[in-house]
Each structure stands twice: as C-alpha cells, then as structure tokens.
C-alpha atoms as a PDB file:
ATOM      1  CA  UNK A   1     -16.231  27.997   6.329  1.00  0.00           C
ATOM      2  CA  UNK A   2     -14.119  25.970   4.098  1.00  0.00           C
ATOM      3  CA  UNK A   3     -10.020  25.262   4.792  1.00  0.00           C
ATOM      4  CA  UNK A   4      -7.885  27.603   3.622  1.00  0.00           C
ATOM      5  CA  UNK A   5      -4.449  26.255   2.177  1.00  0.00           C
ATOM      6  CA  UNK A   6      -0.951  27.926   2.085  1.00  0.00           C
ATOM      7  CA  UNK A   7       1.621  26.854  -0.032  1.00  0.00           C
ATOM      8  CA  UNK A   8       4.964  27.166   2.043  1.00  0.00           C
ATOM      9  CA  UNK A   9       8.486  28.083   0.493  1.00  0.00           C
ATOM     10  CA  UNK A  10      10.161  24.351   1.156  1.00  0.00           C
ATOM     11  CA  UNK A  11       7.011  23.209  -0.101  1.00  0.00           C
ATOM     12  CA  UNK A  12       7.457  24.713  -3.894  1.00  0.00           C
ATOM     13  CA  UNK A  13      10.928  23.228  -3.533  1.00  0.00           C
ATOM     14  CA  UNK A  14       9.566  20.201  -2.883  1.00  0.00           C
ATOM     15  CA  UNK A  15       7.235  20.194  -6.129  1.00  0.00           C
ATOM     16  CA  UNK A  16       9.741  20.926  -8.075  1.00  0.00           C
ATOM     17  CA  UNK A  17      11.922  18.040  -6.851  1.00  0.00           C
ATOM     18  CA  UNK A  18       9.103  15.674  -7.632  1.00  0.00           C
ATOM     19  CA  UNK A  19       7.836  17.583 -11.035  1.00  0.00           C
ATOM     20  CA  UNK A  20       4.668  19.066  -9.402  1.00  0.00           C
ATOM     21  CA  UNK A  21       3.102  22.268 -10.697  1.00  0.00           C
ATOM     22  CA  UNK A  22       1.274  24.518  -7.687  1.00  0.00           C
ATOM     23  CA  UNK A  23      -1.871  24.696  -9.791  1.00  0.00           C
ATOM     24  CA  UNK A  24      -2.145  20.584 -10.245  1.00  0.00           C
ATOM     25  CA  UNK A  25      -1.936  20.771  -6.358  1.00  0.00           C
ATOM     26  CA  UNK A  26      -4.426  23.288  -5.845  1.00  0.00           C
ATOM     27  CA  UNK A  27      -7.052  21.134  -8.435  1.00  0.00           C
ATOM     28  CA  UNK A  28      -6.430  17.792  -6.205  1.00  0.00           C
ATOM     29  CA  UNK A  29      -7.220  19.886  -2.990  1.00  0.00           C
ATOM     30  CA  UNK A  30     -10.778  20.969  -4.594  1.00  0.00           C
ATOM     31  CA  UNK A  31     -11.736  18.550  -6.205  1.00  0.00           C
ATOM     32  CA  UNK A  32     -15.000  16.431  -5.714  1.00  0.00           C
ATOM     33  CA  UNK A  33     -12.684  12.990  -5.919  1.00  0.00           C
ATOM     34  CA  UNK A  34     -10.504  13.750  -3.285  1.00  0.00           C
ATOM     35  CA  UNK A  35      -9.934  11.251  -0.587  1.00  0.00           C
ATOM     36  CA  UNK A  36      -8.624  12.544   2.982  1.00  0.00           C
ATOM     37  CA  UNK A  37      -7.118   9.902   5.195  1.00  0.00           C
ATOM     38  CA  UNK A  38      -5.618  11.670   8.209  1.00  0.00           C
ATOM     39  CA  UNK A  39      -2.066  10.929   9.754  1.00  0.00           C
ATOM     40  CA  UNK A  40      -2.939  12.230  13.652  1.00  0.00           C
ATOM     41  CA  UNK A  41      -4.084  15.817  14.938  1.00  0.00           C
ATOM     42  CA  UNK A  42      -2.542  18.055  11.885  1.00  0.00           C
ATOM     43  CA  UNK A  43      -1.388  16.290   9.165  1.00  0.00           C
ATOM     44  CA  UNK A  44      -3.089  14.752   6.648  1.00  0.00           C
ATOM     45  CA  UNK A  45      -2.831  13.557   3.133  1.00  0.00           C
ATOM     46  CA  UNK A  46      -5.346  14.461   0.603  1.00  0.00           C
ATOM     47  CA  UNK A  47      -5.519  12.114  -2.682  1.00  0.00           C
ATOM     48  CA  UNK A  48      -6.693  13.354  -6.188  1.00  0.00           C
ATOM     49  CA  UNK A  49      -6.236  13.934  -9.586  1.00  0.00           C
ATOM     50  CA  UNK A  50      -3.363  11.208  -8.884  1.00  0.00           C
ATOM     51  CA  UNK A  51      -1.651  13.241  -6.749  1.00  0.00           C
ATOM     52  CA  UNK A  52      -0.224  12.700  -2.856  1.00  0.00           C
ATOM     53  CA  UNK A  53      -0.570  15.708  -1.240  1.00  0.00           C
ATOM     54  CA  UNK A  54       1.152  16.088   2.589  1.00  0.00           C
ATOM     55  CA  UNK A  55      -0.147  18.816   4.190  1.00  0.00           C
ATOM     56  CA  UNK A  56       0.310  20.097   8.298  1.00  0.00           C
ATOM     57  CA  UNK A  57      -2.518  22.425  10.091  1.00  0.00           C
ATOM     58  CA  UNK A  58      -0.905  25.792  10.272  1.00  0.00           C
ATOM     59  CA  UNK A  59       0.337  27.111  13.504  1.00  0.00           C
ATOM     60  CA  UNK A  60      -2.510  25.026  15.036  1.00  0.00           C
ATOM     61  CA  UNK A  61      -5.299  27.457  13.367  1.00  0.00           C
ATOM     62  CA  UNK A  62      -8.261  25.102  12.268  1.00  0.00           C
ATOM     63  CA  UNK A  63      -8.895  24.803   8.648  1.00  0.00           C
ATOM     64  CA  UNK A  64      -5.891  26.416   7.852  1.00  0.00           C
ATOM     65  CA  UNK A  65      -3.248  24.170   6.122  1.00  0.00           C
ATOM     66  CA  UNK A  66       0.322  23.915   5.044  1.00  0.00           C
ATOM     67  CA  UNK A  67       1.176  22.552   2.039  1.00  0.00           C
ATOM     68  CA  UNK A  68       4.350  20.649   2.269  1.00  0.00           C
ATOM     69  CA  UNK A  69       4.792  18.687  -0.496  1.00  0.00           C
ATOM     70  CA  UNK A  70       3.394  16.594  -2.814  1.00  0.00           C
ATOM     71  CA  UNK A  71       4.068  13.481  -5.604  1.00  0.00           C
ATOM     72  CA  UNK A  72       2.462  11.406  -8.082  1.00  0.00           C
ATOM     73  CA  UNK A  73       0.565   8.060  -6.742  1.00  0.00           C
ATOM     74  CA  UNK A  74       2.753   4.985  -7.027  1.00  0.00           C
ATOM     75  CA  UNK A  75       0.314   1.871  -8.386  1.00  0.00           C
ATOM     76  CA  UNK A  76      -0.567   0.602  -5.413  1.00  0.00           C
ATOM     77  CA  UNK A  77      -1.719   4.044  -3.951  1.00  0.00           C
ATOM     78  CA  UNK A  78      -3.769   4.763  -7.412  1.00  0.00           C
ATOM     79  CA  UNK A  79      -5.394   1.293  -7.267  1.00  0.00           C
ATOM     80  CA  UNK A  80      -6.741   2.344  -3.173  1.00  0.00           C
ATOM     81  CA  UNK A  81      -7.279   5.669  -4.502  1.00  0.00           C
ATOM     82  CA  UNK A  82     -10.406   4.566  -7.390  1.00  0.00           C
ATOM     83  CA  UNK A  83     -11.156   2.173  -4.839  1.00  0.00           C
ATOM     84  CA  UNK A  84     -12.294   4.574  -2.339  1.00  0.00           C
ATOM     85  CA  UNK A  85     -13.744   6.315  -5.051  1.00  0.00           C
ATOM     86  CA  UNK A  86     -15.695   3.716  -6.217  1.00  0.00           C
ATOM     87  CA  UNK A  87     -17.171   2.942  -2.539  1.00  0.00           C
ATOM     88  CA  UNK A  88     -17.891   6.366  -1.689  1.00  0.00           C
ATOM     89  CA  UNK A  89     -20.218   6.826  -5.073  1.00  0.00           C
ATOM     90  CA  UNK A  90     -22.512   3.668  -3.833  1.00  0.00           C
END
C-alpha cells in the first residue's frame, strides 16, 4: 500500500503565503523525480518538480502524512536536488 497524504487547514495557509497551488504539491509528491530525505521518525521533506515539501506522519498512522507546507527550492537546494537525480538514474 502506498502513503496516503492529507492536506491540513494551516497547511493551505501556508501555500498561499509562499504562492503554492495544492495541485503543484500533489504532482511533486507522485512524481518519479522525487527525492525523500527524512528529518527523524515523522517528518520528512519530499523534493520535486522544484518544490520543498514539509510533511509530519499523521497521528502516528504509517503511510499516512500531513502536509504542512511547502516552497519553491532556493539555488542551492535545486542544484542537490538534479544532483540526486542524476546519481539515482546511474
């Protein structure tokens, strides 16, 4: 079974602060370039489509997730972001 993501009330507050539509989110969390780097037990950021995405396991339910917020990559983060891209594909 695959992970199931929720988009939470502060969280479409948050895209709008930073400019993000819900469906741009919902692209980078499916897509086949994503790249996953996890912040401890239940949070974790997922990278695509030039997005930041911050997300929290929900109520401590595996594969479900909370979408908190999200923002475009700053240079730095895009330049990592095709680089891990780039590895994985070898």
């Amino acid at each position: 079974m695959g992970s199931r993501f929720s988009f939470t009330e502060q969280a479409l507050a948050n895209l709008r602060v930073y400019g993000v539509f819900p469906g741009e989110v919902w692209e980078a969390l499916h897509s086949s370039r994503r790249v996953i780097r996890h912040l401890g037990d239940d949070v974790m950021i997922v990278r695509g489509r030039r997005l930041a995405v911050l997300l929290a396991e929900a109520d401590g339910l595996d594969n479900d997730w909370d979408i908190l917020s999200a923002r475009d990559l700053s240079d730095v983060e895009a330049k990592r972001y095709e680089d891990a891209v780039r590895r994985s594909r070898r």
